[in-house]
N, C-alpha and C. Protein backbone atom coordinates (compact mmCIF):
# COMPACT_ATOMS: atom_id res chain seq x y z
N UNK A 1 10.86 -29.68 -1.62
CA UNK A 1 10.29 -30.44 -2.72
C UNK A 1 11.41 -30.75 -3.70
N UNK A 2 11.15 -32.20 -4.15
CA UNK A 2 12.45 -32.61 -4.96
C UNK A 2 12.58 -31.65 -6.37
N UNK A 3 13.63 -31.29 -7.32
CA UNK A 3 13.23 -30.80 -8.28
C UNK A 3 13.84 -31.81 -9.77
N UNK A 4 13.37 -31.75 -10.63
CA UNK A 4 14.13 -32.43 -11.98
C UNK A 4 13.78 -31.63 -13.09
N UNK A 5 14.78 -32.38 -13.87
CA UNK A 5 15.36 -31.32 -15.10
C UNK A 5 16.20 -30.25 -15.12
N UNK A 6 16.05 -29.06 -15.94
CA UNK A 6 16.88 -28.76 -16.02
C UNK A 6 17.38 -27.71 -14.28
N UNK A 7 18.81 -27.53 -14.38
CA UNK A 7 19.20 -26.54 -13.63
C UNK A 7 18.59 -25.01 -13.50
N UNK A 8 18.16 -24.32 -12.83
CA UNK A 8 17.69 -23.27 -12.66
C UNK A 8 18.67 -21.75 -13.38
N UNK A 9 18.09 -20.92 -14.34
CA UNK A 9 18.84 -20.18 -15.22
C UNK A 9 19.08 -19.35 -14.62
N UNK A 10 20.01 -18.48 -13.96
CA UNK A 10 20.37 -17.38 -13.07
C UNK A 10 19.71 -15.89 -13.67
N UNK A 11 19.14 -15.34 -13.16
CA UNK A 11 18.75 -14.38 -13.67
C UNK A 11 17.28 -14.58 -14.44
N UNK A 12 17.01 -15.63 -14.43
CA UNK A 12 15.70 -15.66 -15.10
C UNK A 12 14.90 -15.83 -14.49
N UNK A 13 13.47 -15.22 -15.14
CA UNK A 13 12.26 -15.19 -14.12
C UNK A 13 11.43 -16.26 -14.19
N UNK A 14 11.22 -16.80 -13.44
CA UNK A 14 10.13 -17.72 -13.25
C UNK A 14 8.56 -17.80 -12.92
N UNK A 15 7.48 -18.33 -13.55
CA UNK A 15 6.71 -17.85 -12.94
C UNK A 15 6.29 -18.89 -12.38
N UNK A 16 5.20 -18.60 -10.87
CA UNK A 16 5.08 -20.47 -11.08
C UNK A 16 3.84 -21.17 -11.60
N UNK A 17 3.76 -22.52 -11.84
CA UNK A 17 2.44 -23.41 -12.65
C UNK A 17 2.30 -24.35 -12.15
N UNK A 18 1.41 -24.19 -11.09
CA UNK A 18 1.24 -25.52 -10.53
C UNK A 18 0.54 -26.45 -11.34
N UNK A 19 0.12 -27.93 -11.23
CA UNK A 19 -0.18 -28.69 -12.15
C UNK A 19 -0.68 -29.88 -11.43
N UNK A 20 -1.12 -30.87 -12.36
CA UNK A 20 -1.50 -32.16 -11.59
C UNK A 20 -1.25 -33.05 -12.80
N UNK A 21 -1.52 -34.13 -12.47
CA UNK A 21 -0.61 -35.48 -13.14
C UNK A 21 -1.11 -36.62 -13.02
N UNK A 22 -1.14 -37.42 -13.79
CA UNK A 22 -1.92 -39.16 -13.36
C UNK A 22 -1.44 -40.52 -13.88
N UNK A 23 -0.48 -40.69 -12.99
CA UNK A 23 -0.09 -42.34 -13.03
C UNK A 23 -1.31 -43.50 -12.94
N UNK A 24 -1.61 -43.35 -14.33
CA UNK A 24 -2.93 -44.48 -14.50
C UNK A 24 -2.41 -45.61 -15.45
N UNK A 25 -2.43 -46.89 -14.25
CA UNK A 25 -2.63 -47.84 -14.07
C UNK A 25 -3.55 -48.67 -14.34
N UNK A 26 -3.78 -49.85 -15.03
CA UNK A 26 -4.81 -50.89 -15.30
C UNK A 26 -3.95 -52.39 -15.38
N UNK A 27 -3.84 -52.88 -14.33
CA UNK A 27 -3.09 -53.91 -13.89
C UNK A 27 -1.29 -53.51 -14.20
N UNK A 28 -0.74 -53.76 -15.30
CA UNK A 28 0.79 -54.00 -15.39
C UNK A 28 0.84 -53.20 -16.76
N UNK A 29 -0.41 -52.37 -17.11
CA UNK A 29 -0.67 -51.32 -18.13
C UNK A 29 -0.44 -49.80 -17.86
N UNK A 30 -0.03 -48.84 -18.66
CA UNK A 30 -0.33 -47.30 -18.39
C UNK A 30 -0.78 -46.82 -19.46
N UNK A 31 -1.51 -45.78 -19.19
CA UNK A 31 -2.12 -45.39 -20.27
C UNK A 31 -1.15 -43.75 -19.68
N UNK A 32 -0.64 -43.20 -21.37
CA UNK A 32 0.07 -41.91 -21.19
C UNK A 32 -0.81 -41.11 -22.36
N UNK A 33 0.08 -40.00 -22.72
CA UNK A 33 -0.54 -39.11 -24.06
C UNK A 33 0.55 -39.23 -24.58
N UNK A 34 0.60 -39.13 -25.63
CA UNK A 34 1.30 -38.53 -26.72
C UNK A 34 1.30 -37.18 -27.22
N UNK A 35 2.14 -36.08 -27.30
CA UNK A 35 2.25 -34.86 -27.46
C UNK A 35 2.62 -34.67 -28.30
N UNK A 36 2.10 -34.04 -29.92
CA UNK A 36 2.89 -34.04 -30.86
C UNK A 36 3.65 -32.43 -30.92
N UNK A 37 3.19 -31.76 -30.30
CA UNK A 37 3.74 -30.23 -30.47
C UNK A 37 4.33 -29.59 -28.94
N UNK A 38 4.96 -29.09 -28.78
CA UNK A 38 6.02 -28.27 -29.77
C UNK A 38 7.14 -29.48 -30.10
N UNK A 39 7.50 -30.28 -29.35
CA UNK A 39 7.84 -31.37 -29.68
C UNK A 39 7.73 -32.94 -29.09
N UNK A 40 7.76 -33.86 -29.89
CA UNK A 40 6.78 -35.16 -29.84
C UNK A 40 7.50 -35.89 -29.04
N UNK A 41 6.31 -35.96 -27.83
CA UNK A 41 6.93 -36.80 -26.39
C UNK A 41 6.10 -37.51 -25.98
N UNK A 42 6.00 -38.52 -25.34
CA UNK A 42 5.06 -38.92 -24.15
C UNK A 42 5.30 -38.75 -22.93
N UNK A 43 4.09 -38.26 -22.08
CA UNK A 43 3.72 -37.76 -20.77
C UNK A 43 2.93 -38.24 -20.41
N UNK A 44 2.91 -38.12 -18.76
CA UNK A 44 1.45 -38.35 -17.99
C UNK A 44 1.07 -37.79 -18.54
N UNK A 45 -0.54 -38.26 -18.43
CA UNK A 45 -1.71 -37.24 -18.96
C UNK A 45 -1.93 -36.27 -17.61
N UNK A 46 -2.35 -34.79 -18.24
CA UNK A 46 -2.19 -33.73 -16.57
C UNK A 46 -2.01 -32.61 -17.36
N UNK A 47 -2.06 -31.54 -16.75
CA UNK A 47 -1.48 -30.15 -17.06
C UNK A 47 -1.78 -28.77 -15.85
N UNK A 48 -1.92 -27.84 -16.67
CA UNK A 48 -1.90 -26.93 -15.43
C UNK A 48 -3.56 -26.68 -15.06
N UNK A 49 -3.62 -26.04 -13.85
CA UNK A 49 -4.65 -25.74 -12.84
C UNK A 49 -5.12 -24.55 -13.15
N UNK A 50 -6.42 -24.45 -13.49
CA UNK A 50 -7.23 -23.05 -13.90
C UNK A 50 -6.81 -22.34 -12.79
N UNK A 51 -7.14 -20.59 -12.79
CA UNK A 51 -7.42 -20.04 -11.39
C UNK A 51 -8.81 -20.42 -11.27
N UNK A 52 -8.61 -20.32 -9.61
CA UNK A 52 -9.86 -20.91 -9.29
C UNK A 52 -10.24 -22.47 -9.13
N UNK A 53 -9.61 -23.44 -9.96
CA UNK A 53 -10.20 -24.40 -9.97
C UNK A 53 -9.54 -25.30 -9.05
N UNK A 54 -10.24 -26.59 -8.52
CA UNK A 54 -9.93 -27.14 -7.49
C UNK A 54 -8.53 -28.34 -8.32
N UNK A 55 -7.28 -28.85 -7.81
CA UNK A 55 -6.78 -29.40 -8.22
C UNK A 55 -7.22 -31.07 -8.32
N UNK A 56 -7.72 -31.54 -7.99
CA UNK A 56 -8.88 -33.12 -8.01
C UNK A 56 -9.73 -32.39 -9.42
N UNK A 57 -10.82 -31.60 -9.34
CA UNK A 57 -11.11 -30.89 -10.82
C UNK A 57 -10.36 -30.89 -11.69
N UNK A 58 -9.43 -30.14 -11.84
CA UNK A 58 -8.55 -30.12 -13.05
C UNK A 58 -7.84 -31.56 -13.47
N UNK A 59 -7.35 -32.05 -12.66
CA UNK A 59 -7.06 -34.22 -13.10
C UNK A 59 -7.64 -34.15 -13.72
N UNK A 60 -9.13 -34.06 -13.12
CA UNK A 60 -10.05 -35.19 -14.05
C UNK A 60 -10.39 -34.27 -15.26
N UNK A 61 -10.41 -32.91 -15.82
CA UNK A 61 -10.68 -32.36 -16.61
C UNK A 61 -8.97 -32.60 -17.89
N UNK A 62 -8.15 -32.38 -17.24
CA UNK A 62 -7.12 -32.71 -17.94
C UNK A 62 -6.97 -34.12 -18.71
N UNK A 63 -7.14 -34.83 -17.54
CA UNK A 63 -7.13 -36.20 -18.50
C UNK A 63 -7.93 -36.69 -18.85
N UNK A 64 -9.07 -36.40 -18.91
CA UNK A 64 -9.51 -36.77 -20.59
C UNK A 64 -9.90 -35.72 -21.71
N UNK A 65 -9.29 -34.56 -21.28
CA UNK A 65 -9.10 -33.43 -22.40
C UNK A 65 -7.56 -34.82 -22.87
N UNK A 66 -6.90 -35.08 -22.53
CA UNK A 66 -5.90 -35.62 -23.17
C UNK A 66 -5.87 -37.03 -23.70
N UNK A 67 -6.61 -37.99 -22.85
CA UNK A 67 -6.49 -39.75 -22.97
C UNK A 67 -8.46 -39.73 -23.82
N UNK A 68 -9.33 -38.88 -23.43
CA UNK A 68 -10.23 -39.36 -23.67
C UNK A 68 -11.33 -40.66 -22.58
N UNK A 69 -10.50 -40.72 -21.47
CA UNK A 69 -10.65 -41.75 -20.68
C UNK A 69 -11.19 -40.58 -19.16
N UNK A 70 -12.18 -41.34 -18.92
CA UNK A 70 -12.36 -41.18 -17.30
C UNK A 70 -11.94 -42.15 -16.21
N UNK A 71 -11.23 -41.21 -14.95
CA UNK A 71 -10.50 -42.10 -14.06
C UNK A 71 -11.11 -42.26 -13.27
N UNK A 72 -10.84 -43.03 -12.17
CA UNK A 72 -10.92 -42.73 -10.36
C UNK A 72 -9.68 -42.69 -9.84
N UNK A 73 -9.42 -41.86 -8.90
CA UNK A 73 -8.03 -41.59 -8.10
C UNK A 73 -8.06 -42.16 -6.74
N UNK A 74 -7.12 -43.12 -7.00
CA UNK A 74 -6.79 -43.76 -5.89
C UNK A 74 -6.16 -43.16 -4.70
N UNK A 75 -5.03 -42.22 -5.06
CA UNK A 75 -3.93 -41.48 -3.87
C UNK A 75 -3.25 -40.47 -4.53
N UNK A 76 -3.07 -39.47 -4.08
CA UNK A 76 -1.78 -38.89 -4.38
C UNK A 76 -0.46 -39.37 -4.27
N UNK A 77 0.91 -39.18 -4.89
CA UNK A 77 1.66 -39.52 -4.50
C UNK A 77 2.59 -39.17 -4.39
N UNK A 78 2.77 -37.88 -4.52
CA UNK A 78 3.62 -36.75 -4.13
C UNK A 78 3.93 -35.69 -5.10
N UNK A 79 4.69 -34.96 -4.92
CA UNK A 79 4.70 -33.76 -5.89
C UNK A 79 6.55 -33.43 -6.30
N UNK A 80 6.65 -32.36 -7.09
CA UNK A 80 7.89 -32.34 -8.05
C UNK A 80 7.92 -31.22 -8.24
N UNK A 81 8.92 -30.48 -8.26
CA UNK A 81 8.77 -29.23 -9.27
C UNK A 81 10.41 -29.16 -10.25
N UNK A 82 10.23 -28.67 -11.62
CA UNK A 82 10.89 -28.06 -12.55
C UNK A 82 11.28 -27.10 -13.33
N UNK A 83 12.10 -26.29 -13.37
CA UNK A 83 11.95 -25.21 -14.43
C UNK A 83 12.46 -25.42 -15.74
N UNK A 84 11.42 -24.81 -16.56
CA UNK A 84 11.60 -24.94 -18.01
C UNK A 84 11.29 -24.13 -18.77
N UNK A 85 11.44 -23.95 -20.22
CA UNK A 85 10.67 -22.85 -21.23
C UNK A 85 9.23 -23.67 -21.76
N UNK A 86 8.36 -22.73 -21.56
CA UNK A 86 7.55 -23.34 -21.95
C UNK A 86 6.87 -22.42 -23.53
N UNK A 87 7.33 -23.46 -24.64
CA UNK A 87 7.20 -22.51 -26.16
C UNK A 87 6.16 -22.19 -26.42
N UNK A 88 4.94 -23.25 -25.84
CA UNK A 88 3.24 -22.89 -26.49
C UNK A 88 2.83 -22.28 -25.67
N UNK A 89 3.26 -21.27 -24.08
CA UNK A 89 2.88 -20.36 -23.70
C UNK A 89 3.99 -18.89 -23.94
N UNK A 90 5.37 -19.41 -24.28
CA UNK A 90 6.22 -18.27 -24.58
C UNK A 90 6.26 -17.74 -23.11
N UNK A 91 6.80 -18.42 -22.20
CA UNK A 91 6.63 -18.60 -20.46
C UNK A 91 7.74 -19.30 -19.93
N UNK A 92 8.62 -18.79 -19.35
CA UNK A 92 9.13 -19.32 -18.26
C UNK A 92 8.71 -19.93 -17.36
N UNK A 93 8.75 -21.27 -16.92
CA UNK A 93 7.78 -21.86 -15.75
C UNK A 93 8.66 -22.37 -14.22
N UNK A 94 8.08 -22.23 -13.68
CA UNK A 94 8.39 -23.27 -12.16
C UNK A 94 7.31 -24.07 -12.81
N UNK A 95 7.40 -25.47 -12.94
CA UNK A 95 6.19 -25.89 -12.77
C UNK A 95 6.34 -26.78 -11.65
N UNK A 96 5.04 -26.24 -10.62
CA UNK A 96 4.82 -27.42 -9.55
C UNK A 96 3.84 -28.53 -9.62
N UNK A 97 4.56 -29.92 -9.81
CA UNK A 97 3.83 -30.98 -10.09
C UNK A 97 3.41 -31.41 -9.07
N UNK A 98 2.31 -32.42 -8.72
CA UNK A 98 1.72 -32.79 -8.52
C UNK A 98 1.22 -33.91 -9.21
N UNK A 99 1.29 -35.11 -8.50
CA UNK A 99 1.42 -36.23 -9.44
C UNK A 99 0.31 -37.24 -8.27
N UNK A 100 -0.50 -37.98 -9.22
CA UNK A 100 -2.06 -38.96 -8.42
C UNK A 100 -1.47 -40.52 -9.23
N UNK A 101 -1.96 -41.06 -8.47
CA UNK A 101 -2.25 -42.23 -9.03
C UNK A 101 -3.54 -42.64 -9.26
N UNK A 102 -4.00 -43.08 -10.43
CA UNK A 102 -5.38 -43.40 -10.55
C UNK A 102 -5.50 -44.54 -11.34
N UNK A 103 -6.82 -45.35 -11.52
CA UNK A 103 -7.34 -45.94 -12.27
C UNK A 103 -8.07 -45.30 -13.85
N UNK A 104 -7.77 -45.85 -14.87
CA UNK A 104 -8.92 -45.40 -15.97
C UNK A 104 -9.96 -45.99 -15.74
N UNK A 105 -11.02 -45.62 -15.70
CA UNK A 105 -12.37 -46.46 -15.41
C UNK A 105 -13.22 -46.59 -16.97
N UNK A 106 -13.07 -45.55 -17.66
CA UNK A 106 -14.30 -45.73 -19.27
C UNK A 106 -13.92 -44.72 -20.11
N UNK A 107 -13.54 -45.51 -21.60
CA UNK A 107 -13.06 -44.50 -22.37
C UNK A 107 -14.61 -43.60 -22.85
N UNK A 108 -14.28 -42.33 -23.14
CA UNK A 108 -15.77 -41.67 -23.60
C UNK A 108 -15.55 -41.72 -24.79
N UNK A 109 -14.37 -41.47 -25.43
CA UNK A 109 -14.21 -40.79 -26.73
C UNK A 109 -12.45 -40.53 -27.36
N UNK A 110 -12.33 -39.97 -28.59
CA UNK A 110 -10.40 -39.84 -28.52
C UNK A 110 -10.41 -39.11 -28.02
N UNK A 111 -8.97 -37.92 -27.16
CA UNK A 111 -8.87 -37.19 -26.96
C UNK A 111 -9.64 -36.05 -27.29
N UNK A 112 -9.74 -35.13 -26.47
CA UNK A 112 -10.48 -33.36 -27.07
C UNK A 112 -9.36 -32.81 -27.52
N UNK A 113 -8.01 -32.33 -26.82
CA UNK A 113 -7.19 -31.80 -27.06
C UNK A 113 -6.19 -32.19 -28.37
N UNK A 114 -6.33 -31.29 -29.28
CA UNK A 114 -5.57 -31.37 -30.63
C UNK A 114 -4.13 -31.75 -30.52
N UNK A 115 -3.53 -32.07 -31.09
CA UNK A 115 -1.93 -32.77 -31.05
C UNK A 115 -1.79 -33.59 -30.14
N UNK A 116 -3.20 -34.41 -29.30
CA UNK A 116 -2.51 -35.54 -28.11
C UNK A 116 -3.07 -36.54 -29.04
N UNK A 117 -2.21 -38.10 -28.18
CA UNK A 117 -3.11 -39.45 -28.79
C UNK A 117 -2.81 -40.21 -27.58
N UNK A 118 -4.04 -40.88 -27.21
CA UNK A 118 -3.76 -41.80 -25.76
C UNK A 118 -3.21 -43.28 -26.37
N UNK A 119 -1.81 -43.69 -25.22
CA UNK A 119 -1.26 -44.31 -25.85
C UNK A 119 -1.27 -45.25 -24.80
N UNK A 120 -1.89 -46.63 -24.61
CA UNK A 120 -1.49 -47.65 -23.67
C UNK A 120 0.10 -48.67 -24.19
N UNK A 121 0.65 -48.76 -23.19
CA UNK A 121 2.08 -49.24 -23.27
C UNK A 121 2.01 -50.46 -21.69
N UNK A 122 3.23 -51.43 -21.89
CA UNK A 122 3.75 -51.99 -20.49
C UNK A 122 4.05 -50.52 -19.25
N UNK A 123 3.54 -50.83 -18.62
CA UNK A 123 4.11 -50.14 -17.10
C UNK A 123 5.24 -49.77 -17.34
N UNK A 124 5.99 -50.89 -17.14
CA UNK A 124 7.82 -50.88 -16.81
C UNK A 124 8.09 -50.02 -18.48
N UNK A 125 7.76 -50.05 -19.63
CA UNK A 125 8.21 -49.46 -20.66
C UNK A 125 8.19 -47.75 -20.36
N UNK A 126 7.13 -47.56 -19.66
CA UNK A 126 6.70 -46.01 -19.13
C UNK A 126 8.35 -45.59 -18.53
N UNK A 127 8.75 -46.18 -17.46
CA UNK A 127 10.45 -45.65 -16.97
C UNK A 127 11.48 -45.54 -18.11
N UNK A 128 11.08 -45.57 -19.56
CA UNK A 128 12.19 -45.73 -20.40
C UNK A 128 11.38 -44.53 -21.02
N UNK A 129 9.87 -44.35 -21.44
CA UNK A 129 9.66 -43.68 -22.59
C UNK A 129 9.50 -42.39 -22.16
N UNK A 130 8.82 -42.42 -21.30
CA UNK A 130 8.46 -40.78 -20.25
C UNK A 130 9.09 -40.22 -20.49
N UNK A 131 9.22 -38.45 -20.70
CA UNK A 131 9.65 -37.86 -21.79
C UNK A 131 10.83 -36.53 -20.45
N UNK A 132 10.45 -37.10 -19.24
CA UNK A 132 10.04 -36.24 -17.96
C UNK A 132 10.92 -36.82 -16.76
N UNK A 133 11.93 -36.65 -16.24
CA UNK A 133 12.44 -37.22 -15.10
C UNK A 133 12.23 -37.37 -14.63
N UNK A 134 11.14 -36.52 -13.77
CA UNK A 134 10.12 -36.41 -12.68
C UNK A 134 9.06 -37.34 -12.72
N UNK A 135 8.20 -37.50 -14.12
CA UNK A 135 7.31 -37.85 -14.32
C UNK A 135 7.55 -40.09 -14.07
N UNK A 136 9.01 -40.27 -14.70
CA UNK A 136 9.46 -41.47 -14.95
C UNK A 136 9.78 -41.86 -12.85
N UNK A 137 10.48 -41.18 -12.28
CA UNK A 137 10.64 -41.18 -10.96
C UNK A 137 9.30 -41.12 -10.11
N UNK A 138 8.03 -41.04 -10.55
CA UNK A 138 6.91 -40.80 -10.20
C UNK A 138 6.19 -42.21 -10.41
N UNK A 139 6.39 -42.53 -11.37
CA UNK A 139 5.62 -43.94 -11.88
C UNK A 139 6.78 -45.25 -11.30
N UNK A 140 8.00 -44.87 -11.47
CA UNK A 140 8.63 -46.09 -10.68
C UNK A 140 8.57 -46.14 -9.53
N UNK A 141 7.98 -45.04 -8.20
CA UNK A 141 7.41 -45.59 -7.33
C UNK A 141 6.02 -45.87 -7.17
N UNK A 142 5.15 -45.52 -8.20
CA UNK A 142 3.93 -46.16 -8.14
C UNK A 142 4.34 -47.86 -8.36
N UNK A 143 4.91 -48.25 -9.03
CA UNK A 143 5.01 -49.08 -9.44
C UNK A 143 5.90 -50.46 -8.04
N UNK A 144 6.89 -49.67 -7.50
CA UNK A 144 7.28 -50.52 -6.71
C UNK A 144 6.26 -50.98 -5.39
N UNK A 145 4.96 -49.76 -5.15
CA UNK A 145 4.09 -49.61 -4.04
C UNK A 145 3.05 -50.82 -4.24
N UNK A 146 2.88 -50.99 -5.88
CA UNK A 146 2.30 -52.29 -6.17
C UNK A 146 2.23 -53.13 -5.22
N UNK A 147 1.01 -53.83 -5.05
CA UNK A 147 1.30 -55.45 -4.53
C UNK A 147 1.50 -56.35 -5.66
N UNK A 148 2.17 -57.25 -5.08
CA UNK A 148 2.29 -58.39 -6.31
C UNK A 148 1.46 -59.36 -6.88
């Protein structure tokens, strides 16, 4: 599995976090989050996988704990992993991504989750703003798989 970001810290422990992710699409649109804490980025909307819970479950519970929007998932489209610090768990992570492509189908409401804001942008602007190597390498092949 490919990895991005940073280099792996010798001696440090990792734990791992698997996760899921959603390159959502609405013609030549994406809809991402905005993260204002611990510090202010935009991301796929996604996060990590309860125990127990099915990863198709958690997508759809994640993103619209984050966009406020309900999807349909078109495909998976492959997966990623990274290690990083993660400050709002005080956690070392592997995180293993997992990344969908989907449609937004109906906004319900703003976000649930405190410090996000769903942010629609150009597609192609997403490979510049994405906060995520992985995440930006994820959407530029959704994007080339396009038909025209």
């Amino acid at each position: 599995m490919r990895r991005f970001g940073e280099s792996v810290k010798q001696g440090q422990v990792y734990r791992p976090r698997p996760g899921v992710y959603a390159v959502l699409l609405d013609g030549s649109d994406l809809l991402v989050t905005h993260q204002a804490e611990p510090t202010p980025e935009i991301q796929l909307p996604g996060g990590g996988i309860d125990p127990g819970e099915h990863p198709v479950a958690a997508l759809h519970r994640e993103v619209f704990e984050e966009t406020g929007w309900k999807m349909q998932i078109t495909r998976r489209l492959g997966a990623y992993r990274r290690f990083t610090y993660m400050p709002e768990y005080d956690k070392w992570a592997e995180k293993i991504c997992a990344i969908y492509l989907a449609v937004p189908v109906r906004r319900i409401g703003p976000p649930l989750e405190a410090g996000h804001t769903a942010i629609w942008m150009p597609a192609r602007d997403g490979l510049d703003r994405l906060a995520n190597a992985g995440d930006r390498a994820f959407l530029a092949r959704a994007l080339r798989d396009q038909p025209r």
